[in-house]
N, C-alpha and C. Protein backbone atom coordinates (compact mmCIF):
# COMPACT_ATOMS: atom_id res chain seq x y z
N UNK A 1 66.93 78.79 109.96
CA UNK A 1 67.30 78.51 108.61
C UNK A 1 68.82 78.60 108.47
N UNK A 2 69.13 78.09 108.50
CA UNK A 2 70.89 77.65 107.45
C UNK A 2 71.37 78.27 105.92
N UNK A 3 71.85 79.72 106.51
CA UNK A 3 72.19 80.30 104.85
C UNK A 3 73.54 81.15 105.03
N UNK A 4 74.24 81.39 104.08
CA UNK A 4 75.14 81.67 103.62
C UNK A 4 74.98 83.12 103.85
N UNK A 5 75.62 84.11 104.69
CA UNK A 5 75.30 85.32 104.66
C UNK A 5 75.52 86.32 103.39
N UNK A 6 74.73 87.16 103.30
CA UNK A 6 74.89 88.13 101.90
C UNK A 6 76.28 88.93 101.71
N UNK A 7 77.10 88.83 102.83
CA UNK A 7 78.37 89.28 102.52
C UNK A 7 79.50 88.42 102.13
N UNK A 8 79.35 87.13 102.53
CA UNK A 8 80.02 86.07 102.09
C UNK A 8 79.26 85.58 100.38
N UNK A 9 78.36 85.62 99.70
CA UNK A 9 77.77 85.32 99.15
C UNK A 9 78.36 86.69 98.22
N UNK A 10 78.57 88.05 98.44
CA UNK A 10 78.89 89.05 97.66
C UNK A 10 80.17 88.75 97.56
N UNK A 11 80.62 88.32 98.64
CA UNK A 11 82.51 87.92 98.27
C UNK A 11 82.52 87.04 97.41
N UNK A 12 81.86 85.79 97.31
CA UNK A 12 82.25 84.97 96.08
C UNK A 12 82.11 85.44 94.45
N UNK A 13 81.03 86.00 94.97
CA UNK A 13 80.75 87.12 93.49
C UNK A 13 81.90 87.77 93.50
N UNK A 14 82.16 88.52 94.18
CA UNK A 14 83.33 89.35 93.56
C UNK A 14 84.55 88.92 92.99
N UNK A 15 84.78 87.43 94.12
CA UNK A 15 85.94 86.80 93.72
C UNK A 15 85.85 85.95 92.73
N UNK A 16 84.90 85.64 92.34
CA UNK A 16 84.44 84.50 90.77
C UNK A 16 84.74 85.94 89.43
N UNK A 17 84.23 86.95 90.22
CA UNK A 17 84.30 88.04 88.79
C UNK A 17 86.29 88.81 88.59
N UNK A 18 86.67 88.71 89.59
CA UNK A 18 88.11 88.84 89.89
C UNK A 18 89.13 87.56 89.36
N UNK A 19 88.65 86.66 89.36
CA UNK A 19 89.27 85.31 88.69
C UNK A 19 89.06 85.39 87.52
N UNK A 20 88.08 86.20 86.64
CA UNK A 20 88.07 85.87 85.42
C UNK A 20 88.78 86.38 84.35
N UNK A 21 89.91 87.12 84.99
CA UNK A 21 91.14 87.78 84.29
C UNK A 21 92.13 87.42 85.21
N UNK A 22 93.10 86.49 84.66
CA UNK A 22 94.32 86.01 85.68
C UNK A 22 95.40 87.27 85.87
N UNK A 23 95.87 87.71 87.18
CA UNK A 23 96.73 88.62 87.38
C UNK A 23 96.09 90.41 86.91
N UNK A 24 94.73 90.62 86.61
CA UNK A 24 94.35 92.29 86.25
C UNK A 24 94.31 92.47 87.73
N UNK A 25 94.45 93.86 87.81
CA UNK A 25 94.12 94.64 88.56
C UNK A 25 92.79 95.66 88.59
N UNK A 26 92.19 95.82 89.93
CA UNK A 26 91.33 95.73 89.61
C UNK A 26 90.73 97.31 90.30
N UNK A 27 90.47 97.90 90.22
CA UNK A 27 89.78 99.19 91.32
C UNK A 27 88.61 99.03 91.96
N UNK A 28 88.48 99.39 92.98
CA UNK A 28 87.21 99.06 94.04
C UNK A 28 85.93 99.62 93.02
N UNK A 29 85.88 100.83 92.38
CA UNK A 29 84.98 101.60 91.38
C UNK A 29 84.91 100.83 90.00
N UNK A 30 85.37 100.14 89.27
CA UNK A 30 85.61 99.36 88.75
C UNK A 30 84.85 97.69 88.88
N UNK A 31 84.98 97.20 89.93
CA UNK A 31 84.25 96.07 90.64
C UNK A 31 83.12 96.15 91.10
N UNK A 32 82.61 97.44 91.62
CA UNK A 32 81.44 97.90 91.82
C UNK A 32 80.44 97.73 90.39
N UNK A 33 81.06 98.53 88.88
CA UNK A 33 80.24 98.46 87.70
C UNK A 33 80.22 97.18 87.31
N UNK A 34 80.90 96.02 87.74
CA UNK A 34 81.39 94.94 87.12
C UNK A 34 79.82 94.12 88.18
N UNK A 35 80.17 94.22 89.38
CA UNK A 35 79.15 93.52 90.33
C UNK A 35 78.08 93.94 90.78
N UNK A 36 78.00 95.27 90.36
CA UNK A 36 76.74 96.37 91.05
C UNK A 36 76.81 96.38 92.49
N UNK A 37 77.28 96.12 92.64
CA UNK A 37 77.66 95.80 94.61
C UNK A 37 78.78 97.63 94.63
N UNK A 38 77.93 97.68 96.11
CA UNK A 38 78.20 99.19 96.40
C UNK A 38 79.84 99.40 96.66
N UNK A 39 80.60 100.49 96.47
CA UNK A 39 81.95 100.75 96.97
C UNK A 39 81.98 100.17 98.37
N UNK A 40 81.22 100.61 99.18
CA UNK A 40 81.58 100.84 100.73
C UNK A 40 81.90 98.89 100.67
N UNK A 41 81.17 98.09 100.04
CA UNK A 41 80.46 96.99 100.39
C UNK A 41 81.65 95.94 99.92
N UNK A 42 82.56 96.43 98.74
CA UNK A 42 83.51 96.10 98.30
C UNK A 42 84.74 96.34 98.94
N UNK A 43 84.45 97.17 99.42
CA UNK A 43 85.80 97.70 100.51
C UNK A 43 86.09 96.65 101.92
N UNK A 44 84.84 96.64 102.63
CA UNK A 44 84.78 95.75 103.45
C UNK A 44 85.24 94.44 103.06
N UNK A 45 84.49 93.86 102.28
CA UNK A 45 84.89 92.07 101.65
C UNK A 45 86.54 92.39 100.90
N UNK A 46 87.15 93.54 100.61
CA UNK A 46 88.30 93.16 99.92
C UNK A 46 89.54 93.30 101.07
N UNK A 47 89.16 94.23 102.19
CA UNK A 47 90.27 94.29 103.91
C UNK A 47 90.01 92.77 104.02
N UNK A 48 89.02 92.53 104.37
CA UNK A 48 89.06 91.07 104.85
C UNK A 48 90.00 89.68 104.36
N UNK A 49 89.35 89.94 102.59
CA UNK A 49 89.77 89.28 101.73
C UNK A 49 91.93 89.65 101.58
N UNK A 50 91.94 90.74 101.56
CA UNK A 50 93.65 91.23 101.98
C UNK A 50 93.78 90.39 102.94
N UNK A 51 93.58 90.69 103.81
CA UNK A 51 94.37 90.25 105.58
C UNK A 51 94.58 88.74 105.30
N UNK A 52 93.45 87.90 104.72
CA UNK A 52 93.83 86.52 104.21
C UNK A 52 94.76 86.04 103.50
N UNK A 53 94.93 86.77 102.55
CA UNK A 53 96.18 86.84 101.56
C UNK A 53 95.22 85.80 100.45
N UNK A 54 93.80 86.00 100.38
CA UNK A 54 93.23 85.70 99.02
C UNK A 54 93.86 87.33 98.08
N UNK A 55 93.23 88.20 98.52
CA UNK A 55 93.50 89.39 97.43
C UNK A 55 94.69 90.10 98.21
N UNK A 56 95.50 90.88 96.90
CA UNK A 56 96.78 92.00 97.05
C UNK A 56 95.94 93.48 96.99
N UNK A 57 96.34 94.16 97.93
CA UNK A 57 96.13 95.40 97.74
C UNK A 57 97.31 96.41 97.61
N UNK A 58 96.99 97.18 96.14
CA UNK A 58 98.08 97.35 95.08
C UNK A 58 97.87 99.38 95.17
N UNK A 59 99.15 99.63 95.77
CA UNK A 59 98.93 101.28 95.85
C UNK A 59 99.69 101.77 94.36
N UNK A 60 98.71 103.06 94.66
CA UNK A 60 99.15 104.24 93.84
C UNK A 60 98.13 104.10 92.34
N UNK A 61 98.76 105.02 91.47
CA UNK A 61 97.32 105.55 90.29
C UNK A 61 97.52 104.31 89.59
N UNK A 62 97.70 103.12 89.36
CA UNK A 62 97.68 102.18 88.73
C UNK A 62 96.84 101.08 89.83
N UNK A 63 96.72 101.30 91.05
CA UNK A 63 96.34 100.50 92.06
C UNK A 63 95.04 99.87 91.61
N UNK A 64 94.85 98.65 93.05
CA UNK A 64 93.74 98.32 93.18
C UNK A 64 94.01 96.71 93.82
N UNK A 65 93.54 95.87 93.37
CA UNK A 65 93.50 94.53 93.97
C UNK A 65 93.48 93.65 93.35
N UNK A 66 94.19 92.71 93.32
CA UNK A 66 94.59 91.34 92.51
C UNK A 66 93.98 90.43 93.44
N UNK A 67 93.91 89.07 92.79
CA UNK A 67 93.85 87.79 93.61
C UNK A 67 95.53 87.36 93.58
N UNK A 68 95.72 86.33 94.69
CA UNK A 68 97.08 86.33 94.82
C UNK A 68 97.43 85.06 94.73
N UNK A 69 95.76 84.15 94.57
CA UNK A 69 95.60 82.95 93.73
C UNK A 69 94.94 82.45 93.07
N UNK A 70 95.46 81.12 92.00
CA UNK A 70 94.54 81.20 90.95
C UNK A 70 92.95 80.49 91.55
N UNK A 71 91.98 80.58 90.84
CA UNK A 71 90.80 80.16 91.09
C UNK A 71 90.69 79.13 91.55
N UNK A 72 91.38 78.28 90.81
CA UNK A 72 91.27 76.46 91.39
C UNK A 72 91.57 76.32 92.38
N UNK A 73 92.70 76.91 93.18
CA UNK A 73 92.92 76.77 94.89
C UNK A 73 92.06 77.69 95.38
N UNK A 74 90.81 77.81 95.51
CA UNK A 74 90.40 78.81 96.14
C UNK A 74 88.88 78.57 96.08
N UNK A 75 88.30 77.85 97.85
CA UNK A 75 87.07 77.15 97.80
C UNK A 75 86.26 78.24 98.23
N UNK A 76 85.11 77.64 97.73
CA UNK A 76 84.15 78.72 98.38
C UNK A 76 83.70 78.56 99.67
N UNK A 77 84.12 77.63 100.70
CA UNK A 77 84.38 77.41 102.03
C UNK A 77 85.81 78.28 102.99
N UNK A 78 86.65 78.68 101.82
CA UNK A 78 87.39 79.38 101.77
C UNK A 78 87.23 81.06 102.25
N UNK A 79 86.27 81.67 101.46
CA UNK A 79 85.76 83.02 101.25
C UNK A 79 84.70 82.92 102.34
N UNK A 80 83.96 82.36 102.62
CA UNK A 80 83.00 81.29 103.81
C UNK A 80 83.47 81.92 105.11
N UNK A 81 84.82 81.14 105.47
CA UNK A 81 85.57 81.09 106.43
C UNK A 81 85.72 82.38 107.00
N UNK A 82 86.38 83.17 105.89
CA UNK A 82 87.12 84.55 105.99
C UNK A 82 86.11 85.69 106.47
N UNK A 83 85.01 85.19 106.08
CA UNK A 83 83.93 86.71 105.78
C UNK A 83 83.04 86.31 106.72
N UNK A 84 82.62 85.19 107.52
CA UNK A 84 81.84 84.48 108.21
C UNK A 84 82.47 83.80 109.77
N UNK A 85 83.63 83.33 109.23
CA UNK A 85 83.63 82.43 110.01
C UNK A 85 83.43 81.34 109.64
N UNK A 86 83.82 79.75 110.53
CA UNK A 86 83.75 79.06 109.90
C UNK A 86 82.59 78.62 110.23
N UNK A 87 81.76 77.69 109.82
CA UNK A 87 80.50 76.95 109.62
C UNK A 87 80.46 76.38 110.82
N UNK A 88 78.67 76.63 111.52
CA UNK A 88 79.16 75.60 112.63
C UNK A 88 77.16 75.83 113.14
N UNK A 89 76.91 74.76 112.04
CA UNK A 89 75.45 74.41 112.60
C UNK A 89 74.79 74.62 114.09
N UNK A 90 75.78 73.70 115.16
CA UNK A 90 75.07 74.11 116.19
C UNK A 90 76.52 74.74 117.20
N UNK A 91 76.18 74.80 118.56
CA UNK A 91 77.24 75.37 119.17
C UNK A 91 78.02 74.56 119.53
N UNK A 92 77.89 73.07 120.07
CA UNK A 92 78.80 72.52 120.23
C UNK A 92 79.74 72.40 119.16
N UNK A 93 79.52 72.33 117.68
CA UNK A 93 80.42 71.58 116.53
C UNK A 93 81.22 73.55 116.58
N UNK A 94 81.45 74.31 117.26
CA UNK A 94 82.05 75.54 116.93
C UNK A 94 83.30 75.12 117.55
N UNK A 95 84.44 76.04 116.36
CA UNK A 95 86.00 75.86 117.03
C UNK A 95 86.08 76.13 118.15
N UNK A 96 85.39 78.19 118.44
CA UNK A 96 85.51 78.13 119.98
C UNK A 96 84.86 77.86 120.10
N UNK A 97 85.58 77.05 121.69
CA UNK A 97 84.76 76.33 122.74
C UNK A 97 84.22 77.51 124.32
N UNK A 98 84.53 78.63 124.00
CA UNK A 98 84.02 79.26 125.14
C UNK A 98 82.43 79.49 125.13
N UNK A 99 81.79 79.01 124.06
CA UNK A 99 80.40 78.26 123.95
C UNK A 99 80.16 76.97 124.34
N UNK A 100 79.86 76.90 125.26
CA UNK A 100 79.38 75.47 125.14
C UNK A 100 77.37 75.68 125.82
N UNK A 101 77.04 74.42 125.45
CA UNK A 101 75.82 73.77 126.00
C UNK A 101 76.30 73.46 127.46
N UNK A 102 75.13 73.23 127.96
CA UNK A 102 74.88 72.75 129.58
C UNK A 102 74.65 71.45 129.36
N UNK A 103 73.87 71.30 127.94
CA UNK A 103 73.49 69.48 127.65
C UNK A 103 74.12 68.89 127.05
N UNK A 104 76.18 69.31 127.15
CA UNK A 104 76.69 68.71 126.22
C UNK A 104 77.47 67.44 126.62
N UNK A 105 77.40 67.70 127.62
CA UNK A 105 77.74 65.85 128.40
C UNK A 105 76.94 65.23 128.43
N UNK A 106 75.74 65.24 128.04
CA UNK A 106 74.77 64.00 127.77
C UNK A 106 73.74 63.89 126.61
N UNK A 107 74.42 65.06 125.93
CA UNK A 107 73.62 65.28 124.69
C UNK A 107 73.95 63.78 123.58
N UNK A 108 73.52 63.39 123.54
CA UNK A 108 72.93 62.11 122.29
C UNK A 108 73.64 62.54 120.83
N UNK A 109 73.28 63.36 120.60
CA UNK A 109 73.24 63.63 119.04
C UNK A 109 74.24 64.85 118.71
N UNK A 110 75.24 65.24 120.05
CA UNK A 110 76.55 65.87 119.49
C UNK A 110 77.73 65.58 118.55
N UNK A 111 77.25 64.01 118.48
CA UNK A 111 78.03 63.31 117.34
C UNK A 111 77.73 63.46 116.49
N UNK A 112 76.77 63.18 116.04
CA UNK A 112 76.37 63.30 114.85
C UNK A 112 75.82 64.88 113.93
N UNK A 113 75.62 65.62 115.14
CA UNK A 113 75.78 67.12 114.56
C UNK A 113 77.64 67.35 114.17
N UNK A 114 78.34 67.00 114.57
CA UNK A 114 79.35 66.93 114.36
C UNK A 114 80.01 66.21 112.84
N UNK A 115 79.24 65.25 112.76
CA UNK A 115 79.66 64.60 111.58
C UNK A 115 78.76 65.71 110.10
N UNK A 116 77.52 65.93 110.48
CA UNK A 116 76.67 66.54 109.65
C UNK A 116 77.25 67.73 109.40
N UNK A 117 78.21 68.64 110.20
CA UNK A 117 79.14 70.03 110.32
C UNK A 117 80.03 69.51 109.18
N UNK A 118 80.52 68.23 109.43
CA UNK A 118 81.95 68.44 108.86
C UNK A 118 81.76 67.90 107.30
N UNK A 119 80.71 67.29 107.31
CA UNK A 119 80.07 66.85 105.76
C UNK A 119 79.63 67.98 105.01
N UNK A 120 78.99 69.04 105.46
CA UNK A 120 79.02 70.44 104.82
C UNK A 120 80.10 71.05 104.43
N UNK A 121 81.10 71.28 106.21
CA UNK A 121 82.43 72.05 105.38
C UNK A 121 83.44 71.36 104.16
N UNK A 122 83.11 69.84 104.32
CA UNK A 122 83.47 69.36 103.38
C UNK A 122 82.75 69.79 101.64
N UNK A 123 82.18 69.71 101.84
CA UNK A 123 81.16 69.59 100.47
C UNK A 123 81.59 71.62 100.02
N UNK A 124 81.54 72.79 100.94
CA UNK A 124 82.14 73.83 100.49
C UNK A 124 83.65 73.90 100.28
N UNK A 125 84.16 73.16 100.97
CA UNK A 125 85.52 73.39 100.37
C UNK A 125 86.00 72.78 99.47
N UNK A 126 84.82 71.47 99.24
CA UNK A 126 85.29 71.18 97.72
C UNK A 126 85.01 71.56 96.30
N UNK A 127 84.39 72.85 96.37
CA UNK A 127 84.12 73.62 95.40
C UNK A 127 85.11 74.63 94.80
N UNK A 128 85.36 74.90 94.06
CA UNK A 128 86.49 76.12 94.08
C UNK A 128 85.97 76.97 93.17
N UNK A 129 86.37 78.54 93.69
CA UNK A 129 85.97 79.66 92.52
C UNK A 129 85.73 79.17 91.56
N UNK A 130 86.90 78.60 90.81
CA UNK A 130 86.83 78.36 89.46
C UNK A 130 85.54 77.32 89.17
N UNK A 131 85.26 76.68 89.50
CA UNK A 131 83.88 76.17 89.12
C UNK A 131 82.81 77.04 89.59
N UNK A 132 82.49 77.60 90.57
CA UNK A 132 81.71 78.49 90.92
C UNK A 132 81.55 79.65 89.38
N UNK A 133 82.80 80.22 88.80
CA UNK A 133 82.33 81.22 87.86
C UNK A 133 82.44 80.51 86.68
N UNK A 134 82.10 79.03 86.96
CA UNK A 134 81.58 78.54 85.58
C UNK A 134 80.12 78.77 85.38
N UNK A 135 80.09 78.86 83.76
CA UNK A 135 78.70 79.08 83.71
C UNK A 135 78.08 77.70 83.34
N UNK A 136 78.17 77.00 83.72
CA UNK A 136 77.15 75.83 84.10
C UNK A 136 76.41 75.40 85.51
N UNK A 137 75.33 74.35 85.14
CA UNK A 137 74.43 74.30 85.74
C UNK A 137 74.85 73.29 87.09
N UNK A 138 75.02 73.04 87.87
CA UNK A 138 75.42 72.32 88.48
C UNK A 138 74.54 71.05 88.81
N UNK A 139 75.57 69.89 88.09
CA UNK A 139 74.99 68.22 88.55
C UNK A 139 75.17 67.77 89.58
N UNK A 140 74.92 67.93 90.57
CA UNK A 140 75.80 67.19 91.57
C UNK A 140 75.98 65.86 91.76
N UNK A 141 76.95 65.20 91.59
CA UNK A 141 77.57 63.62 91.67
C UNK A 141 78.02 63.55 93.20
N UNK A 142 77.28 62.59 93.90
CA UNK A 142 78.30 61.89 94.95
C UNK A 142 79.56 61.36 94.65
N UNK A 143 80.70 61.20 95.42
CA UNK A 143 81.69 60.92 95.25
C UNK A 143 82.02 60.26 96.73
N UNK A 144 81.91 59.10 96.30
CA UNK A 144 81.68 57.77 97.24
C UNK A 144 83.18 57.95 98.35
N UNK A 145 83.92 57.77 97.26
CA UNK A 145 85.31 57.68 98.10
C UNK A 145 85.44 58.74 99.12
N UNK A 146 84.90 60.12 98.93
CA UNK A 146 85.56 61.33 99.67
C UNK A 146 84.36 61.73 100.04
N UNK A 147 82.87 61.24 100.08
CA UNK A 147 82.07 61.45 100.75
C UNK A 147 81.38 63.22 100.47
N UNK A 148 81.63 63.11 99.62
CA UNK A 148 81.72 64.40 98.47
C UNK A 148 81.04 64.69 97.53
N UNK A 149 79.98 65.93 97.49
CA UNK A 149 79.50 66.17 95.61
C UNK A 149 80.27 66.99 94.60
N UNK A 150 80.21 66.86 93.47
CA UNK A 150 80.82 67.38 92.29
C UNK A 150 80.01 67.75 91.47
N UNK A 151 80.44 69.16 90.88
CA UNK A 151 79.21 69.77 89.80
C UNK A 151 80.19 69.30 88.48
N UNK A 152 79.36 69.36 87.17
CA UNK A 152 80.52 68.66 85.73
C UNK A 152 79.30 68.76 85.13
N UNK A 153 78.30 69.39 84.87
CA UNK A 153 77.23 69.69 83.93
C UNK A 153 76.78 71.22 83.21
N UNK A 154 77.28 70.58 82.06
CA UNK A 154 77.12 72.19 81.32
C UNK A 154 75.49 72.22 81.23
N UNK A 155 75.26 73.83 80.88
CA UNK A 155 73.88 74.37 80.36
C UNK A 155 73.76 73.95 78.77
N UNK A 156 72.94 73.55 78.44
CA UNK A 156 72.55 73.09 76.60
C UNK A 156 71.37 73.94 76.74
């Protein structure tokens, strides 16, 4: 099965709930009541999320963690990447190559797992927080030119 791991999936949460005040600061205890997501669990996704230079980690009794950008630059292929790794259906379509197949010189259909890889990472990185912590329902529209879906449907 093909899923989004629960720590990458808690990072976008956190970071959709962190976008929704531009520039607050934020405390790990604080984000926890906000996400119900445990300290320890927040700690982990926000080192990660630091070292990227998505979030600032802000010392002393005023401290805590900012985003260090706004929502709209910031895909959820993005947070994906950071907390996961990047996407990579099978082993050949992986950056590293110190994986490989034995059947990959005559494998048939490495192309096209390849194209099917990059049509996903496409389709997550064209999402950004900021639509993610919208509260609408998502339409998805093809988008012919860029080979791309788009959500643009509110909840009524």
């Amino acid at each position: 099965m093909i899923k989004v791991s629960r720590m990458a999936d808690y990072a976008i949460l956190l970071v959709c709930k962190m976008s929704s005040a531009e520039n607050k600061v934020y405390s790990a205890h604080e984000l926890s009541t906000i996400t119900a997501l445990k300290i320890t669990t927040i700690s982990k996704i926000l080192t990660k999320l630091t070292k990227a230079n998505i979030t600032n980690s802000i010392r002393g009794v005023a401290g805590g963690y900012k985003l260090m950008m706004k929502a709209e630059d910031i895909s959820i292929g993005d947070i994906i990447d950071i907390i996961d790794g990047q996407v990579a259906l099978t082993v050949c379509v992986e950056e590293d190559k110190n994986h490989c197949c034995e059947l990959e010189s005559m494998c048939p259909s490495q192309g096209n797992w390849q194209i099917i890889n990059n049509t996903i990472r496409e389709a997550l990185n064209s999402v950004s927080i900021a639509e993610m912590a919208n509260p609408f329902v998502a339409n998805l529209q093809y988008k012919k030119s860029m080979n791309l879906f788009t959500t643009n449907k509110r909840i009524e």
